[in-house]
N, C-alpha and C. Protein backbone atom coordinates (compact mmCIF):
# COMPACT_ATOMS: atom_id res chain seq x y z
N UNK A 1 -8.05 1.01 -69.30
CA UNK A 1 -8.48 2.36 -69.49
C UNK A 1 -7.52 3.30 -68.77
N UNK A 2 -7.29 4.29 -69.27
CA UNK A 2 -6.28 5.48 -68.65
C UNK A 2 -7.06 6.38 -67.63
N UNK A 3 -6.21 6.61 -66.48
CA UNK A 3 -7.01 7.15 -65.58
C UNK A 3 -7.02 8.93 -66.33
N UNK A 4 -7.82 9.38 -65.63
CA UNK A 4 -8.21 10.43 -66.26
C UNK A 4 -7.44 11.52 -65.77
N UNK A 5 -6.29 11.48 -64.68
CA UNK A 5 -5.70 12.39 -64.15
C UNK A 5 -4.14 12.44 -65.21
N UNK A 6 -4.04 11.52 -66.03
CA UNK A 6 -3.24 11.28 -67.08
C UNK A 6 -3.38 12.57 -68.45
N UNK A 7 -4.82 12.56 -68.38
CA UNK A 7 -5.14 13.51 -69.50
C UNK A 7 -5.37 14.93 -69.21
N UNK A 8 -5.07 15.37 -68.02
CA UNK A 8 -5.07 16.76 -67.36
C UNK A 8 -3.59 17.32 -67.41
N UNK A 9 -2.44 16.82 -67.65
CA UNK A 9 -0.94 17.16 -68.20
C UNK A 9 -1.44 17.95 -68.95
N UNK A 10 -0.94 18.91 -68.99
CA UNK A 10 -0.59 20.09 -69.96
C UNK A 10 -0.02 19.92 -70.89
N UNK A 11 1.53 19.79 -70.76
CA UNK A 11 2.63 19.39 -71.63
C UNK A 11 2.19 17.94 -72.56
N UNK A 12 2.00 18.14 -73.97
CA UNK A 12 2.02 16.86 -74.85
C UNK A 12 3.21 15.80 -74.55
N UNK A 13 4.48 16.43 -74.34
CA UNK A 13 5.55 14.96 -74.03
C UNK A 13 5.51 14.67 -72.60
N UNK A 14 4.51 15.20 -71.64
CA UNK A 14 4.61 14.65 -70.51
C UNK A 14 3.53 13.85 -70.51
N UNK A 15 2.54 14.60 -71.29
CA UNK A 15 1.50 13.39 -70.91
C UNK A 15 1.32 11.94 -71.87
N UNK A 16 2.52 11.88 -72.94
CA UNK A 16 3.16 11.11 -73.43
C UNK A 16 3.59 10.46 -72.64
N UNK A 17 4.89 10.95 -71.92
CA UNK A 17 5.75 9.90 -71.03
C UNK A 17 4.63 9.12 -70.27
N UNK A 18 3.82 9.91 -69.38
CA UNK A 18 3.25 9.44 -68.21
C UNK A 18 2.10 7.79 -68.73
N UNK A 19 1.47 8.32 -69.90
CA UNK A 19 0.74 7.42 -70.59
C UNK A 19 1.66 6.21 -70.92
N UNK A 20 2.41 6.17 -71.53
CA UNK A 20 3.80 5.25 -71.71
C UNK A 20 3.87 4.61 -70.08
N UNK A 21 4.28 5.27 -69.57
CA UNK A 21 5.05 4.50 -68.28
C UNK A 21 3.53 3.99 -67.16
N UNK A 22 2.04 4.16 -67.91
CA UNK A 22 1.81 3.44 -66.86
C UNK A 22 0.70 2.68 -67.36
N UNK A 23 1.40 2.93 -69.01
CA UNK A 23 0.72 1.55 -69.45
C UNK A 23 1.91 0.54 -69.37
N UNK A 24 2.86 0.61 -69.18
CA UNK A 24 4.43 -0.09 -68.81
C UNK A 24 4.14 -0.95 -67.82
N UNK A 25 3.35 0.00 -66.66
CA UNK A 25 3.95 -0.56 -65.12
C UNK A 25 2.50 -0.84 -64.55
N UNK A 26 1.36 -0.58 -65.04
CA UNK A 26 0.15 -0.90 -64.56
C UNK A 26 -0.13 -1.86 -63.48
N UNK A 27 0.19 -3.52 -64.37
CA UNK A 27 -0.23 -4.56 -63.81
C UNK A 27 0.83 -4.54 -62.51
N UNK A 28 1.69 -4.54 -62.37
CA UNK A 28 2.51 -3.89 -61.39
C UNK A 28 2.33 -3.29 -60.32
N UNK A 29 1.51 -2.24 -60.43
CA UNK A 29 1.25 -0.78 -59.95
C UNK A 29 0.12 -1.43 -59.12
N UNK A 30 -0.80 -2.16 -59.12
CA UNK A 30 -2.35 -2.77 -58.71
C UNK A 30 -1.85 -4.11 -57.76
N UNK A 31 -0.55 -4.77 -58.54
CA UNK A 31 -0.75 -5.96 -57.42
C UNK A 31 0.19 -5.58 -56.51
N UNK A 32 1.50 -4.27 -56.55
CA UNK A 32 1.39 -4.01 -55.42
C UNK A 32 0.81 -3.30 -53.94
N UNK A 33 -0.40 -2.71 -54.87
CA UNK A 33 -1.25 -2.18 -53.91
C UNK A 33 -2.14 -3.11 -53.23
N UNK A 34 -2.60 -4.32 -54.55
CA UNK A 34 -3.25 -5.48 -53.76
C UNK A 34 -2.61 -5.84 -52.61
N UNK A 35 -1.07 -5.64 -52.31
CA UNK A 35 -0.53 -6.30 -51.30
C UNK A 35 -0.97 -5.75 -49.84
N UNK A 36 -1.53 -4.87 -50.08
CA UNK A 36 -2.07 -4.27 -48.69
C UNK A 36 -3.80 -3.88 -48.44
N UNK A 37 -4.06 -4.02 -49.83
CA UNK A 37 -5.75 -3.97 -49.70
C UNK A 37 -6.02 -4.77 -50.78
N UNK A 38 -7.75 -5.11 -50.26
CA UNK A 38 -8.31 -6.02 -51.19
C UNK A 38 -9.29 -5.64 -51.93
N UNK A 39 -10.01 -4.30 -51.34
CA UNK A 39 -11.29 -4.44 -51.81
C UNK A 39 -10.67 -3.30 -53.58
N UNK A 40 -11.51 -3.94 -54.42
CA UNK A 40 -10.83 -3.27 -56.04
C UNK A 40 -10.88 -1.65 -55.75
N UNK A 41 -11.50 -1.14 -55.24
CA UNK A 41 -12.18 0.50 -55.47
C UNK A 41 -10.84 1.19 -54.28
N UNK A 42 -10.50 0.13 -53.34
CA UNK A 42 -9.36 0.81 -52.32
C UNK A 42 -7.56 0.50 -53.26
N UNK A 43 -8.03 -0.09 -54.14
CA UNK A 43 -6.77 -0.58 -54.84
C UNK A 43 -6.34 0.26 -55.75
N UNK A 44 -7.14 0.67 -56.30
CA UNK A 44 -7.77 2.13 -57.48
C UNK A 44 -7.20 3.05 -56.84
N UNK A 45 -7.66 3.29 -56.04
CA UNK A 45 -7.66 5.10 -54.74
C UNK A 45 -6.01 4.97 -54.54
N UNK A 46 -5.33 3.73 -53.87
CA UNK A 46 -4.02 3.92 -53.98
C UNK A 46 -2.96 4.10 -55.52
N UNK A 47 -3.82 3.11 -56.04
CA UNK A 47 -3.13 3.51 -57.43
C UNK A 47 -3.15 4.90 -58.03
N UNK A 48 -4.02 5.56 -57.99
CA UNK A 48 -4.52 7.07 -58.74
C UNK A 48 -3.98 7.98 -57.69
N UNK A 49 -3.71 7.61 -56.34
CA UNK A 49 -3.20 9.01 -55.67
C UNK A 49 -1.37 8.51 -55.95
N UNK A 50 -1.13 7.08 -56.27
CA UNK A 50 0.59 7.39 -56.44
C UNK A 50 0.91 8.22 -57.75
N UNK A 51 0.04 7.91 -58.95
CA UNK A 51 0.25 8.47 -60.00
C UNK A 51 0.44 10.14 -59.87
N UNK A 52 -0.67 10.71 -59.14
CA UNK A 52 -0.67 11.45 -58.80
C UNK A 52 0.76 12.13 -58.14
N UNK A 53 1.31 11.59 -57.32
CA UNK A 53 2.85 12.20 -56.43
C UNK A 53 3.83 11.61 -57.99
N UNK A 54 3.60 10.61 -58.53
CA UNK A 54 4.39 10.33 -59.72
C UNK A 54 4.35 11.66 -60.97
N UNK A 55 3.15 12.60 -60.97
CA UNK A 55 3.24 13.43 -62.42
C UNK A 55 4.23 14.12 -61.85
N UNK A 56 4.10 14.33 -60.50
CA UNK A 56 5.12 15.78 -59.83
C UNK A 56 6.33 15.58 -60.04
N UNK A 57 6.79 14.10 -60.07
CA UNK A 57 8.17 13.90 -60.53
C UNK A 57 8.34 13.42 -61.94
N UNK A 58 7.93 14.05 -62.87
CA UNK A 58 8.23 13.72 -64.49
C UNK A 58 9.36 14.35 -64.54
N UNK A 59 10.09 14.80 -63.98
CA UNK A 59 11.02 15.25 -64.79
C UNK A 59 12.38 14.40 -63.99
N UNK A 60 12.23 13.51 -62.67
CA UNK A 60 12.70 12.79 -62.41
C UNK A 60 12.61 11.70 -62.86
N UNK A 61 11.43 11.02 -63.38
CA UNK A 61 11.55 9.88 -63.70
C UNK A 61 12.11 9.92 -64.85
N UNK A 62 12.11 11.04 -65.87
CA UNK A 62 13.05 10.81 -67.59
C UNK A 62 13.87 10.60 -67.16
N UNK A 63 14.80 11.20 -66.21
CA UNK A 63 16.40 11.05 -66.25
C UNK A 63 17.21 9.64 -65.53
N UNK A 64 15.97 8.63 -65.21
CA UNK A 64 16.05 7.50 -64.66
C UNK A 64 16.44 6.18 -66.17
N UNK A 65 16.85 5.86 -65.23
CA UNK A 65 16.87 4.65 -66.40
C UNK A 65 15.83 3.35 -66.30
N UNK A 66 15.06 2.70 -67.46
CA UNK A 66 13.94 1.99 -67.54
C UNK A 66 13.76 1.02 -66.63
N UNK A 67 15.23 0.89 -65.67
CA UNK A 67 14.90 0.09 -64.86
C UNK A 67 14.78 0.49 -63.04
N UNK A 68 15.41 1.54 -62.93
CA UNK A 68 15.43 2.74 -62.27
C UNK A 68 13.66 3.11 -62.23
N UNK A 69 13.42 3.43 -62.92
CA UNK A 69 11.79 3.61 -63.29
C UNK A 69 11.00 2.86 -62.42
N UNK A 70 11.07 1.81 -63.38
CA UNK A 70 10.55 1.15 -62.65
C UNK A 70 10.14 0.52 -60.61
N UNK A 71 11.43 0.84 -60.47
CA UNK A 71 11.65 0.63 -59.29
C UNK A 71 11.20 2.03 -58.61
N UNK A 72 11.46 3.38 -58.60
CA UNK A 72 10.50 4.53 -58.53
C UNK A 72 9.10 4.12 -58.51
N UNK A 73 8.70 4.26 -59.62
CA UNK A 73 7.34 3.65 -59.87
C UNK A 73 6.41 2.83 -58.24
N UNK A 74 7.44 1.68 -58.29
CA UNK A 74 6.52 0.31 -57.01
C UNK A 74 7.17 1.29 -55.90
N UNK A 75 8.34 1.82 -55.87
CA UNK A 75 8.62 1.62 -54.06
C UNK A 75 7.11 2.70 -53.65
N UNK A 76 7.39 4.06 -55.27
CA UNK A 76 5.89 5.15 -54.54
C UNK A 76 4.65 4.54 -54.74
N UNK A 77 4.13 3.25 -54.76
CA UNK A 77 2.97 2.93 -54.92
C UNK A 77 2.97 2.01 -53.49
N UNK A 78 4.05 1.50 -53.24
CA UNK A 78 3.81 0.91 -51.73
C UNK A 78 4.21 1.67 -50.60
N UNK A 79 4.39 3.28 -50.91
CA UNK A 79 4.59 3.94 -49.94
C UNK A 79 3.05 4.87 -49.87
N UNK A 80 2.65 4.87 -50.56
CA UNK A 80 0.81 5.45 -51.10
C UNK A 80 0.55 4.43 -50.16
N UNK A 81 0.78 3.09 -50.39
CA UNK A 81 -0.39 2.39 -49.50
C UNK A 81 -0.16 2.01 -48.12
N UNK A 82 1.13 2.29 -48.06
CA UNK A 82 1.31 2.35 -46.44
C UNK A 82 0.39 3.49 -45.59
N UNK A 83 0.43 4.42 -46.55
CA UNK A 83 0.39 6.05 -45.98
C UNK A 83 -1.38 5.95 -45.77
N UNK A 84 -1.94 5.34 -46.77
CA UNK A 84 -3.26 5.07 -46.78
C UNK A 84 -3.82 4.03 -45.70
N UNK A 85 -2.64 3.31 -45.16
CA UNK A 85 -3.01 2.04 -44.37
C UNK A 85 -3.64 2.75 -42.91
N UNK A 86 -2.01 3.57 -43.19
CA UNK A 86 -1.98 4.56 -41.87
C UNK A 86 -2.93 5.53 -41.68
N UNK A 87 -3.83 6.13 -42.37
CA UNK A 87 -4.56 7.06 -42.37
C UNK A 87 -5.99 6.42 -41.68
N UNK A 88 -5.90 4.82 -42.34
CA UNK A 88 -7.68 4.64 -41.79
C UNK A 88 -7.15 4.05 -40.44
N UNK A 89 -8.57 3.86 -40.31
CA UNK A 89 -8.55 3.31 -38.72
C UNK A 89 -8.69 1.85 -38.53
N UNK A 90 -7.50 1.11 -37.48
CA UNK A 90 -7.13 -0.45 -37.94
C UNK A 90 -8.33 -1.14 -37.09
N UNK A 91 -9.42 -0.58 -36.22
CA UNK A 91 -10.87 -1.17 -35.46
C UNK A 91 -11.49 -1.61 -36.64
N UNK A 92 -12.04 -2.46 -36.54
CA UNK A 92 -13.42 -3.23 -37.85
C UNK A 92 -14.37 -2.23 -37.03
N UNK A 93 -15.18 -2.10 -38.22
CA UNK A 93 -16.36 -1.35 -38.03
C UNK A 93 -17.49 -2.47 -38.25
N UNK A 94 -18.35 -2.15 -37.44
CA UNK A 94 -19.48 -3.20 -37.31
C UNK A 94 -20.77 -2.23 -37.93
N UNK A 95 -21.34 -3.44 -38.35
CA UNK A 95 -22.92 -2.57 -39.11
C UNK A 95 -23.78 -1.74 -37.73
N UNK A 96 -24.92 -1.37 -38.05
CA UNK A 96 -25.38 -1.02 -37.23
C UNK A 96 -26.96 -2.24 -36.46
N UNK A 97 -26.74 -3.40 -37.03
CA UNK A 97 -27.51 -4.47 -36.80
C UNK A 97 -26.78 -4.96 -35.63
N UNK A 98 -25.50 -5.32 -35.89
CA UNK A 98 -24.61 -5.89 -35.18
C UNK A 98 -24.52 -4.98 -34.10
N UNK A 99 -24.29 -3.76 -33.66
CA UNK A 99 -24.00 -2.96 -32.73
C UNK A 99 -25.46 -2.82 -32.24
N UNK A 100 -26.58 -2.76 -32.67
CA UNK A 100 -27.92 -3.53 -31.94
C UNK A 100 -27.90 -4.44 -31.00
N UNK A 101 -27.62 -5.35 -31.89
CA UNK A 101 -27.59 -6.63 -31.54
C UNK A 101 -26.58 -6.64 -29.82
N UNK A 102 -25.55 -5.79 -29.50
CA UNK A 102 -24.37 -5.94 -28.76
C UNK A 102 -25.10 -5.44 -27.74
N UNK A 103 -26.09 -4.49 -27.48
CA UNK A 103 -26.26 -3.46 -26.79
C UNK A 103 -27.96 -4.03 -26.49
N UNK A 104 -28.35 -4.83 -26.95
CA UNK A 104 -29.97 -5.59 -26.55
C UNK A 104 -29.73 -6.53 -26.07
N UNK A 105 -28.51 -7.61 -26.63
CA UNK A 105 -28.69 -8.51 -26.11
C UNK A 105 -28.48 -8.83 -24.55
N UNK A 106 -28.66 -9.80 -23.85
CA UNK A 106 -29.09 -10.35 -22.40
C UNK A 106 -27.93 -10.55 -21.92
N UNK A 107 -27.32 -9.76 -21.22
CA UNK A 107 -26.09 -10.31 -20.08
C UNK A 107 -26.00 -10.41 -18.69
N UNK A 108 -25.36 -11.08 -18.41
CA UNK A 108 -25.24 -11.47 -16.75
C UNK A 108 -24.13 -10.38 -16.55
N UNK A 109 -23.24 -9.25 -16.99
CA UNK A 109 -22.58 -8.47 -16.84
C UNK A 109 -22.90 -7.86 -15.88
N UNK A 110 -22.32 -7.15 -14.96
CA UNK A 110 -22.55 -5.95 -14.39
C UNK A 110 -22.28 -5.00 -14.93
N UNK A 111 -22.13 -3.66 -15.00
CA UNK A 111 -21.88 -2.64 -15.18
C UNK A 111 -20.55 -2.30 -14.63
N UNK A 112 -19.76 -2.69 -13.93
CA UNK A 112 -18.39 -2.69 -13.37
C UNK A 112 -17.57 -3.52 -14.15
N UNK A 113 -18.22 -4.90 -14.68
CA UNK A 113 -17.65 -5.78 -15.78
C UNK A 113 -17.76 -4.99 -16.77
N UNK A 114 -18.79 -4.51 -17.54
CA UNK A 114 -18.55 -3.81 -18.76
C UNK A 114 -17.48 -3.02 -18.75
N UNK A 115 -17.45 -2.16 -17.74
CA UNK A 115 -16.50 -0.88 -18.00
C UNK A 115 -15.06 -1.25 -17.84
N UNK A 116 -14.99 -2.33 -16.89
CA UNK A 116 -13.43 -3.06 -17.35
C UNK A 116 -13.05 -3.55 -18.84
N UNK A 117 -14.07 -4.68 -19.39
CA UNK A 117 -14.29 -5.03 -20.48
C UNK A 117 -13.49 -3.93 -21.80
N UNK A 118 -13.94 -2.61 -21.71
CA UNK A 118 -14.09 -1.42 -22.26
C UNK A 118 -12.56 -0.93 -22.12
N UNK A 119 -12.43 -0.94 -20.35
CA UNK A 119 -11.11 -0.39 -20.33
C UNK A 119 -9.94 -1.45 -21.00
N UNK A 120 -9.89 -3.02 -20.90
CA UNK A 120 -9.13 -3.49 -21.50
C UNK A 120 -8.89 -3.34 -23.02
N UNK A 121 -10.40 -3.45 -23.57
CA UNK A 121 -10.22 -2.85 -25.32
C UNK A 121 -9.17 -1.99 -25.20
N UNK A 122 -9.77 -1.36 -24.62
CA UNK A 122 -9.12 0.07 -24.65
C UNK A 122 -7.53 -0.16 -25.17
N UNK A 123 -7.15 -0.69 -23.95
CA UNK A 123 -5.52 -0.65 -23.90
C UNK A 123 -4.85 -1.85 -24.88
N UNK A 124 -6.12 -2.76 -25.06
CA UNK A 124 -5.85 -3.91 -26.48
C UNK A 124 -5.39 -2.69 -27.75
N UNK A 125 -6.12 -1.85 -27.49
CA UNK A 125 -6.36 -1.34 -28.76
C UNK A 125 -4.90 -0.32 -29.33
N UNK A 126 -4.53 0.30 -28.02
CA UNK A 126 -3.37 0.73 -28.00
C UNK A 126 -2.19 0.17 -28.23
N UNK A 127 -2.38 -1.09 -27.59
CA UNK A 127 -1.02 -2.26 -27.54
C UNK A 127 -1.14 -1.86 -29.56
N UNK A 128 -2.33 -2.58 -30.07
CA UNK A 128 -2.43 -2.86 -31.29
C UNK A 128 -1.97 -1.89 -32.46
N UNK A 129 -2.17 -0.90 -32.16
CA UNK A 129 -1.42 0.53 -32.94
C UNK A 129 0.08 0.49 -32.26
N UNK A 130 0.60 0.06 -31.36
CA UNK A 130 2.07 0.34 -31.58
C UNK A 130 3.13 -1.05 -31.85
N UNK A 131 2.11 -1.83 -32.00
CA UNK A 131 2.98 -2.91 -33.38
C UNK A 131 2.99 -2.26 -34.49
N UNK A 132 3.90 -3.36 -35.23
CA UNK A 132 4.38 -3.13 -36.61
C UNK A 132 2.93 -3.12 -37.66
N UNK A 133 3.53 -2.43 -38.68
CA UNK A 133 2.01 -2.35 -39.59
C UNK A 133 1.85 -4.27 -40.38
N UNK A 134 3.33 -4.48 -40.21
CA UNK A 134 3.05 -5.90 -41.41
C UNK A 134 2.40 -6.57 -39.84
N UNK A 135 2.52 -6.59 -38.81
CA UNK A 135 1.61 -7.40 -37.81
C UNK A 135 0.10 -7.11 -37.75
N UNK A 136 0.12 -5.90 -37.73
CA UNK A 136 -1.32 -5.40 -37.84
C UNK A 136 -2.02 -5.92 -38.92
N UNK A 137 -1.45 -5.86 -39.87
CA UNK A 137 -2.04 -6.47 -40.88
C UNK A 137 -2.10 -7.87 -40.99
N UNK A 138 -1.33 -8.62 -40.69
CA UNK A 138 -1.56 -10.04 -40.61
C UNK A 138 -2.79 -10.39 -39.54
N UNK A 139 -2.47 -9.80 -38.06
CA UNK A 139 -4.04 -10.08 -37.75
C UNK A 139 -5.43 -9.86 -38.52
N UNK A 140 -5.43 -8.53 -38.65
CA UNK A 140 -6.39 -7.95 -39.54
C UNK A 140 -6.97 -9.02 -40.68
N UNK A 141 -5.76 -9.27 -41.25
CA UNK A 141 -6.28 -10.61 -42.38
C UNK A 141 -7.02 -11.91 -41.85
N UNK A 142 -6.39 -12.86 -40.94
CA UNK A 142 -6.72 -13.50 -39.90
C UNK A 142 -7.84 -13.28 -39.43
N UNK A 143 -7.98 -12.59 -38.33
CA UNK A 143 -9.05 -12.26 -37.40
C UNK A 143 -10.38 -11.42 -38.05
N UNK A 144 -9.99 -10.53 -38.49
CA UNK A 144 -11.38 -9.40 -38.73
C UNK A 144 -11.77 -10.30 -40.05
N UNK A 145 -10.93 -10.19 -41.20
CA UNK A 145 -11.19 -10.69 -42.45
C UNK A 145 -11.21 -11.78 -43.00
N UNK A 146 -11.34 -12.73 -41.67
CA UNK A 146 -11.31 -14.33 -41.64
C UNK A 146 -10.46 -14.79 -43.06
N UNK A 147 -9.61 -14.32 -43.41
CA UNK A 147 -8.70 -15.09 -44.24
C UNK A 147 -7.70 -16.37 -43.94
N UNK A 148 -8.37 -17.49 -44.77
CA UNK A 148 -7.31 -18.58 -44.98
C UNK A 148 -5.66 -18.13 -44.59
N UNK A 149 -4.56 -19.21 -44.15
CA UNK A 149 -2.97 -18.72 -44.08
C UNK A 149 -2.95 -18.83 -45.44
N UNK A 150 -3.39 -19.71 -46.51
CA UNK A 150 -2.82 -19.74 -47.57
C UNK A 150 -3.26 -18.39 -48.35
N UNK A 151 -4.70 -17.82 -48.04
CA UNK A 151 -4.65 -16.51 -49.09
C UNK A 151 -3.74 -15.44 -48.18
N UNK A 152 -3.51 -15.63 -47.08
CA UNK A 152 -2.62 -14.39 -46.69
C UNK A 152 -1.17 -15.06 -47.16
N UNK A 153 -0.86 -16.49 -47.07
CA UNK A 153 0.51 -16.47 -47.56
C UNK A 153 0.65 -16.00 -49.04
N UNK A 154 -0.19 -16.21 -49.77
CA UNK A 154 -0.31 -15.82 -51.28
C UNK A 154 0.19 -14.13 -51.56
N UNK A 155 -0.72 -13.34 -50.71
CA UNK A 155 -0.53 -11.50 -50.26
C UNK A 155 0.53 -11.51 -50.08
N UNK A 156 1.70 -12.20 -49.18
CA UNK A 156 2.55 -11.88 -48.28
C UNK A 156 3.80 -12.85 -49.05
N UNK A 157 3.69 -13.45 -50.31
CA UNK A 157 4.25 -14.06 -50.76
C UNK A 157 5.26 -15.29 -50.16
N UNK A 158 4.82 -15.98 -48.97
CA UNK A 158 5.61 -17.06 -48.31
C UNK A 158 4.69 -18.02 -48.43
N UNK A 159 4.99 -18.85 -47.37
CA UNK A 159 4.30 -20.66 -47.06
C UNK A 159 3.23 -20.12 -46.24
N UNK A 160 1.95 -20.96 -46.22
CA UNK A 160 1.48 -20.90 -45.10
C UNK A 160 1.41 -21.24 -43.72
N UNK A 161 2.61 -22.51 -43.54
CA UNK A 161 3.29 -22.68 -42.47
C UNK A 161 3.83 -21.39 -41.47
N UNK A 162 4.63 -20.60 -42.59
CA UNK A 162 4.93 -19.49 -41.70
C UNK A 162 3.92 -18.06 -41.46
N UNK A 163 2.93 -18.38 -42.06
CA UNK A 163 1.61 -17.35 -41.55
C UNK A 163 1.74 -17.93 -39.97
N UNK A 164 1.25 -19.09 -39.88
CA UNK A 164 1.18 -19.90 -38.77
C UNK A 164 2.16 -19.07 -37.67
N UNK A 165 3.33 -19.55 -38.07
CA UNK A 165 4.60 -18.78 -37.33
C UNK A 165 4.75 -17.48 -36.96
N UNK A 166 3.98 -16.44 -37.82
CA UNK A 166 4.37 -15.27 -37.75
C UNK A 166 3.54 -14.74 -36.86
N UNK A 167 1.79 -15.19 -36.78
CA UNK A 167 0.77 -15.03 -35.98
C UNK A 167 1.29 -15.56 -34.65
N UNK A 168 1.91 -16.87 -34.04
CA UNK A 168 2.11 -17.15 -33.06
C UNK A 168 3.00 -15.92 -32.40
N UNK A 169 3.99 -15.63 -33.18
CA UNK A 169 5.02 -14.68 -32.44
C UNK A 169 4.24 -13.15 -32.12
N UNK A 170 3.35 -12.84 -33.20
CA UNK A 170 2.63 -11.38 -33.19
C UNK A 170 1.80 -11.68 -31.86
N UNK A 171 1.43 -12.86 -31.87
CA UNK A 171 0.33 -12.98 -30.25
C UNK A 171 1.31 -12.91 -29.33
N UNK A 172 2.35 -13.67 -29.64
CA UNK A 172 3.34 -14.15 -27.76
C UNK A 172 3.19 -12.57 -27.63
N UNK A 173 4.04 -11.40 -28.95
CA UNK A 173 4.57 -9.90 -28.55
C UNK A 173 3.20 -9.36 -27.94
N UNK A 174 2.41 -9.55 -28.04
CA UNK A 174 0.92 -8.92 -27.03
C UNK A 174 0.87 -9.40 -25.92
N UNK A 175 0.90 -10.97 -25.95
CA UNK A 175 0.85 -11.58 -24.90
C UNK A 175 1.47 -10.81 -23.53
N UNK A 176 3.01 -11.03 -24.07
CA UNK A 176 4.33 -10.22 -23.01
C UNK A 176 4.02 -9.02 -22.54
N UNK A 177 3.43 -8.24 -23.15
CA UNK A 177 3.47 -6.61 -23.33
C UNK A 177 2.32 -6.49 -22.11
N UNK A 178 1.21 -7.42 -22.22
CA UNK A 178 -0.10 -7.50 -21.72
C UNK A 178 0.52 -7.96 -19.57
N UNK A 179 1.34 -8.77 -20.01
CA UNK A 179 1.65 -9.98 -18.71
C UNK A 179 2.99 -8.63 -18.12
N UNK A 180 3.72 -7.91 -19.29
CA UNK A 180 4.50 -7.15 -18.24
C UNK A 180 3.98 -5.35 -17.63
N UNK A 181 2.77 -5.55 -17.96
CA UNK A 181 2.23 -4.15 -17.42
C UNK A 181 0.58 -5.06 -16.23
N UNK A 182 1.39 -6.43 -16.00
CA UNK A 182 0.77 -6.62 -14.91
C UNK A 182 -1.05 -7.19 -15.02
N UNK A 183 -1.56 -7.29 -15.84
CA UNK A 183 -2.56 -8.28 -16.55
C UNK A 183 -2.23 -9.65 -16.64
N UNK A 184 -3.43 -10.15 -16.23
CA UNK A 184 -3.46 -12.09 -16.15
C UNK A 184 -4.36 -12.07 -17.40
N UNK A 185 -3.36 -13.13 -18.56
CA UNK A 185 -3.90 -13.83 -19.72
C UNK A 185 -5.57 -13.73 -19.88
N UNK A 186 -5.53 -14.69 -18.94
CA UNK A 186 -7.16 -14.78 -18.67
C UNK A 186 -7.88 -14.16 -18.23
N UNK A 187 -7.87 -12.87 -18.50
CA UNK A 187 -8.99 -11.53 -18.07
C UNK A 187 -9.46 -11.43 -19.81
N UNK A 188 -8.61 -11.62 -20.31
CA UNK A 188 -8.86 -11.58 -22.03
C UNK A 188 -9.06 -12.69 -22.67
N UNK A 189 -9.15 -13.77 -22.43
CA UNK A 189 -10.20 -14.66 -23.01
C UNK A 189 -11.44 -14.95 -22.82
């Protein structure tokens, strides 16, 4: 089905071209957005806002050549979803059962433990925004979204051996970062 921001062109040969080129590049257009999200409706949202920065350049993309195009086309659909990656927030959000659940349940904590607890997030959380986005995201897959190495090697198009590999090194770079601002490992496990 044609998105509907296709049929709001004014111009008959633009909204020609545009219809043409993304019934061309569609399947394309979706699995490289799959490469950074999963859920279908966030895959959509990136797809329809690149199209979107894509009508603005119709008059760049004619003077491209079909293969030129093409390549236009993916790099602005994986720069949509970077931009989108970047916009949300990389914390999992927990239901509100679960955040019940955190705040009833029975601890031997003190209140001096919590607020350390809190302050380390804290600075976990910081470390975690100034890695790389392809790290962020490999945890993210991993950890929050309990994904298999093999469905993230599948996303990420390698072995799952080197998921393996790539996670070890993304932990050591926390690890270091954690051990050279003077933190013992084991305050965080």
């Amino acid at each position: 089905m044609l998105p509907v921001i296709i049929a709001t062109i004014e111009d008959e040969d633009s909204r020609e071209f545009m219809t043409n080129l993304y019934l061309r590049c569609e399947k394309r257009m979706y699995r490289e957005a799959s490469k950074l999200f999963s859920r279908p409706s966030d895959i959509e949202d990136v797809v329809y806002e690149a199209l979107a920065k894509l009508i603005d350049k119709i008059a760049v993309l004619q003077e491209l050549s079909e293969g030129e195009r093409l390549q236009y086309v993916i790099v602005t659909v994986k720069h949509t979803a970077i931009n989108m990656t970047r916009r949300a927030s990389f914390l999992p959000t927990a239901s509100f059962d679960e955040m019940d659940s955190l705040f009833t349940a029975p601890t031997d904590a003190s209140p001096e433990d919590y607020i350390l607890k809190e302050q380390r997030n804290a600075y976990l959380r910081s470390i975690f925004s100034e890695i790389s986005l392809e790290d962020r995201l490999l945890l993210e897959q991993k950890y929050i979204l309990k994904w298999t190495d093999a469905e993230i090697a599948e996303g990420l198009s390698i072995q799952p051996a080197s998921v393996r590999m790539r996670l070890t090194r993304t932990k050591r770079k926390i690890a270091e970062t954690l051990l050279a601002q003077g933190f013992r490992l084991s305050d965080w496990v």
